[in-house]
PDB file of N, CA and C in Angstrom:
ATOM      1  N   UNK A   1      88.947  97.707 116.020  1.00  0.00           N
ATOM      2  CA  UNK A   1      90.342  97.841 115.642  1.00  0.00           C
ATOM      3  C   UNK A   1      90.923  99.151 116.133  1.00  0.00           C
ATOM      4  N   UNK A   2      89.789  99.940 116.376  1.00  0.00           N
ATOM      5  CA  UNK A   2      90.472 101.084 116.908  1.00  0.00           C
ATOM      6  C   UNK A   2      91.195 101.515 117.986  1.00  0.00           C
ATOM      7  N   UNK A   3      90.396 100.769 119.176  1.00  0.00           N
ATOM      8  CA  UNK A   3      90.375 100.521 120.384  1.00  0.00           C
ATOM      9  C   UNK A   3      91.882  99.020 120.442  1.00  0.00           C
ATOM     10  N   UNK A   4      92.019  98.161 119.797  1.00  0.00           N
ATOM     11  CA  UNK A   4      92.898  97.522 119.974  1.00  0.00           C
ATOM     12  C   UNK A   4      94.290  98.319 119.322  1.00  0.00           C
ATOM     13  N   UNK A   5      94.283  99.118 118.230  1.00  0.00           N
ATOM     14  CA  UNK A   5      95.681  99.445 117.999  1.00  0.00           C
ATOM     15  C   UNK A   5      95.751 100.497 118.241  1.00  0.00           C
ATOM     16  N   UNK A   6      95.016 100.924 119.488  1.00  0.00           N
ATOM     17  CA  UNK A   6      95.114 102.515 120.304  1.00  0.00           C
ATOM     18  C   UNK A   6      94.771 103.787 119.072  1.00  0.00           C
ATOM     19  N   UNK A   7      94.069 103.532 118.232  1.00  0.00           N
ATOM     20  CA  UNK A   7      94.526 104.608 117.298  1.00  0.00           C
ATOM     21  C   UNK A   7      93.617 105.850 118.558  1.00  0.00           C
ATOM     22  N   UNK A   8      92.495 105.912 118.481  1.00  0.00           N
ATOM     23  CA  UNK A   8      91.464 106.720 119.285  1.00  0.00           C
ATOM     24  C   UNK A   8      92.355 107.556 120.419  1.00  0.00           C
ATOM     25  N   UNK A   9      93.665 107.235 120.770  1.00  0.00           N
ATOM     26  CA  UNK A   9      94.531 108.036 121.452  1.00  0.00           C
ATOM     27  C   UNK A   9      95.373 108.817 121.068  1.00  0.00           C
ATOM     28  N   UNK A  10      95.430 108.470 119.773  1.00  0.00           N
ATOM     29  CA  UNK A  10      96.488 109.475 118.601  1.00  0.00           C
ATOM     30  C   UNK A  10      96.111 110.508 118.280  1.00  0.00           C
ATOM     31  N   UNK A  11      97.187 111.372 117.972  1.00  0.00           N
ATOM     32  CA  UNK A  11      96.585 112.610 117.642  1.00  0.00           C
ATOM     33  C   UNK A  11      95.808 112.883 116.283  1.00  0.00           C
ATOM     34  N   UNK A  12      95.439 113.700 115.876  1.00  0.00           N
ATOM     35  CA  UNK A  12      94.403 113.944 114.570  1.00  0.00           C
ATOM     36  C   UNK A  12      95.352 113.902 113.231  1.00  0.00           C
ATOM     37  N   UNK A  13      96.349 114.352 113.414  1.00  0.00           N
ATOM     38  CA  UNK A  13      97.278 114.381 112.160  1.00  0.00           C
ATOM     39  C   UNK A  13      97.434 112.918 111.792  1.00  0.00           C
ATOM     40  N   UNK A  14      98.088 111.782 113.035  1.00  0.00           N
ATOM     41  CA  UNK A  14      98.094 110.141 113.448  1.00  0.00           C
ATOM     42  C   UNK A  14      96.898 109.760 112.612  1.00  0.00           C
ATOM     43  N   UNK A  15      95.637 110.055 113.088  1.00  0.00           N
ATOM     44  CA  UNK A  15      94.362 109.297 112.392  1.00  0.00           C
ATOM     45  C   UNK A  15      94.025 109.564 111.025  1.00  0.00           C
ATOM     46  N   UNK A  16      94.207 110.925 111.047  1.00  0.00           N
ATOM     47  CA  UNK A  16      94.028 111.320 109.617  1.00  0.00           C
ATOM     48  C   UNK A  16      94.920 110.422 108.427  1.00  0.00           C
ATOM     49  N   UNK A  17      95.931 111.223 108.758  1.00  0.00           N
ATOM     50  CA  UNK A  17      97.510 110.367 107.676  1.00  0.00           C
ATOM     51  C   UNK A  17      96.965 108.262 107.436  1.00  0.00           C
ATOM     52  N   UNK A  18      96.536 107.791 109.430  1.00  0.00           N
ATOM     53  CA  UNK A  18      96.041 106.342 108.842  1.00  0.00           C
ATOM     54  C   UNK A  18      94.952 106.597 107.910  1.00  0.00           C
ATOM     55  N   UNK A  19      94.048 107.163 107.719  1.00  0.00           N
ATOM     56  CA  UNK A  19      92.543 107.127 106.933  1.00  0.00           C
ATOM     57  C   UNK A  19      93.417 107.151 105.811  1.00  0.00           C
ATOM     58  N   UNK A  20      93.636 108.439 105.408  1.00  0.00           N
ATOM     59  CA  UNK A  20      94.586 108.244 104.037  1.00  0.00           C
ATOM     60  C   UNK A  20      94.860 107.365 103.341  1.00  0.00           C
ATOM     61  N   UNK A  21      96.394 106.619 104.402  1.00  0.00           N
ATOM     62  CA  UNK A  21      97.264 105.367 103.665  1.00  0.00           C
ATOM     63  C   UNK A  21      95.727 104.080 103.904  1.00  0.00           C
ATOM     64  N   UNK A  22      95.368 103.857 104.585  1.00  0.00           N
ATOM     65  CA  UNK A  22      94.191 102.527 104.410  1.00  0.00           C
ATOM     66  C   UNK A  22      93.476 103.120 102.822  1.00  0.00           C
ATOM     67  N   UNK A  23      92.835 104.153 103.118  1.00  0.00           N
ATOM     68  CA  UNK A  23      91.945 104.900 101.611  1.00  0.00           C
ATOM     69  C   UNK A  23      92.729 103.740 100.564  1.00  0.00           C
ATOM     70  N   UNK A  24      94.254 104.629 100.706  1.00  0.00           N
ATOM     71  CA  UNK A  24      94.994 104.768  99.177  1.00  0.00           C
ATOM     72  C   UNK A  24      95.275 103.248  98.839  1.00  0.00           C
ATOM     73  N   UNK A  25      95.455 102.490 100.285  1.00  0.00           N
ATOM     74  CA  UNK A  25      95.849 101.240  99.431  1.00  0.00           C
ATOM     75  C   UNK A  25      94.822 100.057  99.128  1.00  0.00           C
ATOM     76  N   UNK A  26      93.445 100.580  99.341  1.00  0.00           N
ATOM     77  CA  UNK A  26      92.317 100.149  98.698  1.00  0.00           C
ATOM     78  C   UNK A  26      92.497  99.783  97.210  1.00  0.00           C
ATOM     79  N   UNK A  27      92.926 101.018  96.397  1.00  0.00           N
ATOM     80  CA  UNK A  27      92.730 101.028  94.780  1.00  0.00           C
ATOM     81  C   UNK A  27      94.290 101.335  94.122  1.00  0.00           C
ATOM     82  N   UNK A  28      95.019 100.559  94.807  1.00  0.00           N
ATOM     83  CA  UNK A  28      96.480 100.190  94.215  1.00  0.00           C
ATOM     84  C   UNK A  28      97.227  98.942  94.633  1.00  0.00           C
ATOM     85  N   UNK A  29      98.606  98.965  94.149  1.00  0.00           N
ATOM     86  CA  UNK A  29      98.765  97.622  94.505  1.00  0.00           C
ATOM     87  C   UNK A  29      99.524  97.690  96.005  1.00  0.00           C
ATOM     88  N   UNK A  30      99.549  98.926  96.582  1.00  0.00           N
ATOM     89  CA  UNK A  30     100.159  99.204  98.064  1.00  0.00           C
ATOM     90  C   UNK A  30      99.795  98.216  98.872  1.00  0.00           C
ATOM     91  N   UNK A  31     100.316  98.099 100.152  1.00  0.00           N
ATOM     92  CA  UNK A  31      99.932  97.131 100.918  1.00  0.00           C
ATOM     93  C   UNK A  31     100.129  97.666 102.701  1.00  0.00           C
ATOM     94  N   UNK A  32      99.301  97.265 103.897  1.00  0.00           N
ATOM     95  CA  UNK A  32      99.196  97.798 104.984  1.00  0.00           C
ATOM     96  C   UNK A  32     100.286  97.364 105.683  1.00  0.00           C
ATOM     97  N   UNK A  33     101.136  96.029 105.094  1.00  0.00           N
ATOM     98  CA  UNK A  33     101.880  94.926 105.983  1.00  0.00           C
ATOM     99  C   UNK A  33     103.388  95.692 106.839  1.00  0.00           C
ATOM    100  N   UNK A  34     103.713  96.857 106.174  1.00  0.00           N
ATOM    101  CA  UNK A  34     104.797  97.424 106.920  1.00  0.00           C
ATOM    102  C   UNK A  34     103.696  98.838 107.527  1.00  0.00           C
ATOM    103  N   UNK A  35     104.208  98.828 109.021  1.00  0.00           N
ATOM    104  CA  UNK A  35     103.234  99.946 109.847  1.00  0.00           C
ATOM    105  C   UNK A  35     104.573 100.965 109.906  1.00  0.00           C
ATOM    106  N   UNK A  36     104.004 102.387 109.598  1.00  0.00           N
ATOM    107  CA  UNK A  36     104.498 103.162 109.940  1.00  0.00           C
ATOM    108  C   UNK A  36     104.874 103.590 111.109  1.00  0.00           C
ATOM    109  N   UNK A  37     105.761 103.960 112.489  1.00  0.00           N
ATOM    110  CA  UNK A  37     105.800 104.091 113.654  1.00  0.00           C
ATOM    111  C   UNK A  37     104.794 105.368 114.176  1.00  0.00           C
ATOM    112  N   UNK A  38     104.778 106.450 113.114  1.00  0.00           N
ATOM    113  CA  UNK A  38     104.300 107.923 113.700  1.00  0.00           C
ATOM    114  C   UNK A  38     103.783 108.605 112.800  1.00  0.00           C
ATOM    115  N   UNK A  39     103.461 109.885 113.040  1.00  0.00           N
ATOM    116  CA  UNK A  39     102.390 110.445 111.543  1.00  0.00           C
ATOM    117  C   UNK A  39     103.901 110.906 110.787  1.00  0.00           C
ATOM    118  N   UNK A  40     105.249 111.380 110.535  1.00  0.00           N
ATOM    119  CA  UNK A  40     105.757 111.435 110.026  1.00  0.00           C
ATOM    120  C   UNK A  40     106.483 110.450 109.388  1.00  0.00           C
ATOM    121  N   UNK A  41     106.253 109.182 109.403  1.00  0.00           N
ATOM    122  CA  UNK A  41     106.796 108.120 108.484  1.00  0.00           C
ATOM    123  C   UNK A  41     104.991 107.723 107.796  1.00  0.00           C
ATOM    124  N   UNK A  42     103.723 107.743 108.437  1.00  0.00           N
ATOM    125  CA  UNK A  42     103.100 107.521 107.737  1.00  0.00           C
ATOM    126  C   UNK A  42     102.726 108.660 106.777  1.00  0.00           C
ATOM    127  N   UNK A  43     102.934 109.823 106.620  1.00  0.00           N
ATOM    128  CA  UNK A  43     103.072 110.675 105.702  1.00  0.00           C
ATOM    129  C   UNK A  43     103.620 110.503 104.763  1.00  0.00           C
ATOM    130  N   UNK A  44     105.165 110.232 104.795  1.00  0.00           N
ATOM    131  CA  UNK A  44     106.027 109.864 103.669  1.00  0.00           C
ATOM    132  C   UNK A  44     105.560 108.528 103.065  1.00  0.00           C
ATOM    133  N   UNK A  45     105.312 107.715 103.392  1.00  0.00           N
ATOM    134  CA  UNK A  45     104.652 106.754 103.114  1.00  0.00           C
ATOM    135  C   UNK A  45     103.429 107.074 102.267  1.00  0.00           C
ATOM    136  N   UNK A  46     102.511 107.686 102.864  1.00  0.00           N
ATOM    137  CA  UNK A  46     101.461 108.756 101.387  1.00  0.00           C
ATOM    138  C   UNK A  46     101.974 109.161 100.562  1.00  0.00           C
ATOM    139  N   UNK A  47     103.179 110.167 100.702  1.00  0.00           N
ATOM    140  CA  UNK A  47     103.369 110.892  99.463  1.00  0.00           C
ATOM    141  C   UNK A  47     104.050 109.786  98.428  1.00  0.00           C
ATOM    142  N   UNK A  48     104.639 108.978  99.469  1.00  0.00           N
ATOM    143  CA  UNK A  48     105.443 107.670  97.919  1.00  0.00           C
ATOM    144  C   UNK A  48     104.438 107.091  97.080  1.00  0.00           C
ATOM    145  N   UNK A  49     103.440 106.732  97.761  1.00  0.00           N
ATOM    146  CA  UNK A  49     102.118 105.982  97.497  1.00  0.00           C
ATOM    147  C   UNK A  49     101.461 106.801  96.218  1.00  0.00           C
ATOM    148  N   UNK A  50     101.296 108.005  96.637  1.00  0.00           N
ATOM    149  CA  UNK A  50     101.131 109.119  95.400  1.00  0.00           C
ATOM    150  C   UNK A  50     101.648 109.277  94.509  1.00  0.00           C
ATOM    151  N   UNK A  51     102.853 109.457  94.968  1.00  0.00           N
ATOM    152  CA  UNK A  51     104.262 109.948  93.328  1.00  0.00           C
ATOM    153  C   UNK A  51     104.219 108.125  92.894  1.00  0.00           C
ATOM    154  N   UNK A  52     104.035 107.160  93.354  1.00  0.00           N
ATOM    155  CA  UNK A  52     103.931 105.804  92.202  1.00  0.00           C
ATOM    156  C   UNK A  52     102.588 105.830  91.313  1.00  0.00           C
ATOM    157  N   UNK A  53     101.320 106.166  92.078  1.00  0.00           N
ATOM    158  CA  UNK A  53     100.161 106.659  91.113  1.00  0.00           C
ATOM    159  C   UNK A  53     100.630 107.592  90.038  1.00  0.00           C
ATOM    160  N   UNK A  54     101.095 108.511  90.476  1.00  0.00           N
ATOM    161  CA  UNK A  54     101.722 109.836  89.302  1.00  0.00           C
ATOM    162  C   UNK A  54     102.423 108.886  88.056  1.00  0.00           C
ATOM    163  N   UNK A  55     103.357 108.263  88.423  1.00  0.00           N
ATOM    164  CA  UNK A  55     104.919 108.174  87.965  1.00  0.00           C
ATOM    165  C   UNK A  55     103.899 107.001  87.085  1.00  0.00           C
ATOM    166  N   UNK A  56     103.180 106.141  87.399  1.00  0.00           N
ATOM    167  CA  UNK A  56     102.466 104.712  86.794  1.00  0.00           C
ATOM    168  C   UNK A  56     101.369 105.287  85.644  1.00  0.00           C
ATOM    169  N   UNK A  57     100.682 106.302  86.246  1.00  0.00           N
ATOM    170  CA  UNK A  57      99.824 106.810  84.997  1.00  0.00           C
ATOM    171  C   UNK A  57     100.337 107.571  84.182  1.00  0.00           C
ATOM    172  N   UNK A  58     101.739 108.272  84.574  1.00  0.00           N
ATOM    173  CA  UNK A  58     102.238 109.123  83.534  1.00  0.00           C
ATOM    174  C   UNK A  58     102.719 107.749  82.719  1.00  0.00           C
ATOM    175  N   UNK A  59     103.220 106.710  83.257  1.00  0.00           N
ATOM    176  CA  UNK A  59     103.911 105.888  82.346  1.00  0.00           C
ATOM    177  C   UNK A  59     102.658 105.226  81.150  1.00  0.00           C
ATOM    178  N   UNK A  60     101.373 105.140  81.726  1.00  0.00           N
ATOM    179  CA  UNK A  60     100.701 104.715  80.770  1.00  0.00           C
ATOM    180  C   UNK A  60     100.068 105.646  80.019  1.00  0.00           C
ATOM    181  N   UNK A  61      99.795 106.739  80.290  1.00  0.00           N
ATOM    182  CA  UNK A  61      99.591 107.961  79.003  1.00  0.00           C
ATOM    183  C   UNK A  61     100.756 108.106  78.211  1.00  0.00           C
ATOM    184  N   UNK A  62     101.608 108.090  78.495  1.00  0.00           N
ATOM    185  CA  UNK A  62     102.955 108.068  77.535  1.00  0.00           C
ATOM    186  C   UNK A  62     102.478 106.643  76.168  1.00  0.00           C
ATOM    187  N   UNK A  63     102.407 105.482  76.878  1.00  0.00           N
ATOM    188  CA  UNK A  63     102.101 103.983  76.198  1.00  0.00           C
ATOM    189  C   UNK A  63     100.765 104.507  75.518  1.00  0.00           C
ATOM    190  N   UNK A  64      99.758 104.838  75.907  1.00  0.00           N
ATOM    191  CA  UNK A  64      98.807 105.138  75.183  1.00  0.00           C
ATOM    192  C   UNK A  64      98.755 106.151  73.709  1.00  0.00           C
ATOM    193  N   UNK A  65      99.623 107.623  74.307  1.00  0.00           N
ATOM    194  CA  UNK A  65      99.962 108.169  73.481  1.00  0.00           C
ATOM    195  C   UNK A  65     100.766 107.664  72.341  1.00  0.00           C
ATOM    196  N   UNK A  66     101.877 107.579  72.078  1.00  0.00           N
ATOM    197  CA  UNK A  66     102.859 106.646  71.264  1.00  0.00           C
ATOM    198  C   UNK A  66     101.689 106.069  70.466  1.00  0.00           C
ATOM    199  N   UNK A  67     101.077 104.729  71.095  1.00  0.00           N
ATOM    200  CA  UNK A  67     100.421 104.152  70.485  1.00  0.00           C
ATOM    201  C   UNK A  67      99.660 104.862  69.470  1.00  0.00           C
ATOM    202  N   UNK A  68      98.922 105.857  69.899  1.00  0.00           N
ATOM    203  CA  UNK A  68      98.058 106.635  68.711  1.00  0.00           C
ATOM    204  C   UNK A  68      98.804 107.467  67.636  1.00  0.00           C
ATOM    205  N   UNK A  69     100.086 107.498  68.142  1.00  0.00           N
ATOM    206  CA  UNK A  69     100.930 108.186  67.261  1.00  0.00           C
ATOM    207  C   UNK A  69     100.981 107.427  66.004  1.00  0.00           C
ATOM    208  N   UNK A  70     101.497 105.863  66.754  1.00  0.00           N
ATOM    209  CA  UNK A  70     101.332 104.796  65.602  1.00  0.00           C
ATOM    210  C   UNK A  70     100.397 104.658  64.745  1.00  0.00           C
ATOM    211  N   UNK A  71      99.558 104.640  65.173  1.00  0.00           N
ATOM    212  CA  UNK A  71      97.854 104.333  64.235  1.00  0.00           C
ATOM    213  C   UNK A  71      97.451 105.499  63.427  1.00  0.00           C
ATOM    214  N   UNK A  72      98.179 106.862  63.922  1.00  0.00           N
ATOM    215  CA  UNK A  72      98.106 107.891  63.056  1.00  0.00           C
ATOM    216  C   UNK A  72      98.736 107.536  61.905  1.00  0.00           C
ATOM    217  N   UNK A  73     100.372 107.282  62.428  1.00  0.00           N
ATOM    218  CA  UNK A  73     100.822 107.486  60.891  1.00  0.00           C
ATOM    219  C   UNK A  73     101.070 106.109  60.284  1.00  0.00           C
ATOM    220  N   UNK A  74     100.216 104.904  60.385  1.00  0.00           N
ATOM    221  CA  UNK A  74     100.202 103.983  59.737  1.00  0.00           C
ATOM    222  C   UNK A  74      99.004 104.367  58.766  1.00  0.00           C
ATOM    223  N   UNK A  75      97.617 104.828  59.596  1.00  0.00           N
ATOM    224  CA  UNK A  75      96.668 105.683  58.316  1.00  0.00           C
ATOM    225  C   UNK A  75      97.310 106.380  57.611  1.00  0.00           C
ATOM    226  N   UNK A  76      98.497 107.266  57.889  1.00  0.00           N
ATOM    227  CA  UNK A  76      99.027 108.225  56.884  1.00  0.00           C
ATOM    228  C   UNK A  76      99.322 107.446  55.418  1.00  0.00           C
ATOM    229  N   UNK A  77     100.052 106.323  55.936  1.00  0.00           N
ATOM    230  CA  UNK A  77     101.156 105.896  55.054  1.00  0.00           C
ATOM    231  C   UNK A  77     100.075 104.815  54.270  1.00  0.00           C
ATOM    232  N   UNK A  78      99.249 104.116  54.925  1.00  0.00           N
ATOM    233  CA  UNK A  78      98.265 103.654  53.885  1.00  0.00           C
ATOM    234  C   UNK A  78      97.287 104.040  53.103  1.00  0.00           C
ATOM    235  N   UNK A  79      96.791 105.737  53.917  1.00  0.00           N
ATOM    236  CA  UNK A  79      96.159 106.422  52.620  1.00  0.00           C
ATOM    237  C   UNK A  79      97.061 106.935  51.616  1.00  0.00           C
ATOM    238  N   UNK A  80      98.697 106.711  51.496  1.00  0.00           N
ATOM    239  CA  UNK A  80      99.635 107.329  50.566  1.00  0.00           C
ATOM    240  C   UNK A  80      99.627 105.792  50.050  1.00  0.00           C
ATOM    241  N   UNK A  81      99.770 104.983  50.312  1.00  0.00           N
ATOM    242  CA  UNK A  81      99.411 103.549  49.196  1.00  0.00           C
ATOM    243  C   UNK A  81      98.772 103.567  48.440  1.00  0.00           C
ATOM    244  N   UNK A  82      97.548 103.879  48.978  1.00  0.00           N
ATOM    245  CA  UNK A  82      96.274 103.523  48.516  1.00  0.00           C
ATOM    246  C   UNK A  82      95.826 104.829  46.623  1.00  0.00           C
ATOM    247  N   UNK A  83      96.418 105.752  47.034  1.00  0.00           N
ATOM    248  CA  UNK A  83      96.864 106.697  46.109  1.00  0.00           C
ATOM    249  C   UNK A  83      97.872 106.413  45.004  1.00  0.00           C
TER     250      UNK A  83
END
């Protein structure tokens, strides 16, 4: 594949930035189907890829948190029943 989509002629920043975006969209729901033209659109393309990891786990530590907030003060209020 290398040899067919010329990468082996690109420069190092080019190969690198592809290793990256292939890496990243291994273990998300990203996808390879739109090609970046150059290492500066496949860059930006990383960093979006990143700030949605950020922006998705901040959203579920938030959901997680809350949640324990809940379970805190539902123990609160049922050890004040229970009294």
């Amino acid at each position: 594949w290398i040899v067919e989509f010329k990468v082996d002629v690109k420069n190092l920043l080019y190969r690198y930035s592809t290793a990256l975006h292939w890496s990243i969209t291994q273990f998300t729901p990203a996808s390879m189907e739109v090609f970046p033209q150059n290492e500066y659109e496949r860059l930006f393309t990383v960093c979006i890829i990143l700030s949605g990891m950020l922006i998705f786990s901040s959203f579920v530590s938030a959901i997680t948190n809350a949640m324990n907030q809940l379970r805190n003060l539902n123990s609160w209020r049922n050890e004040q029943e229970s009294l």
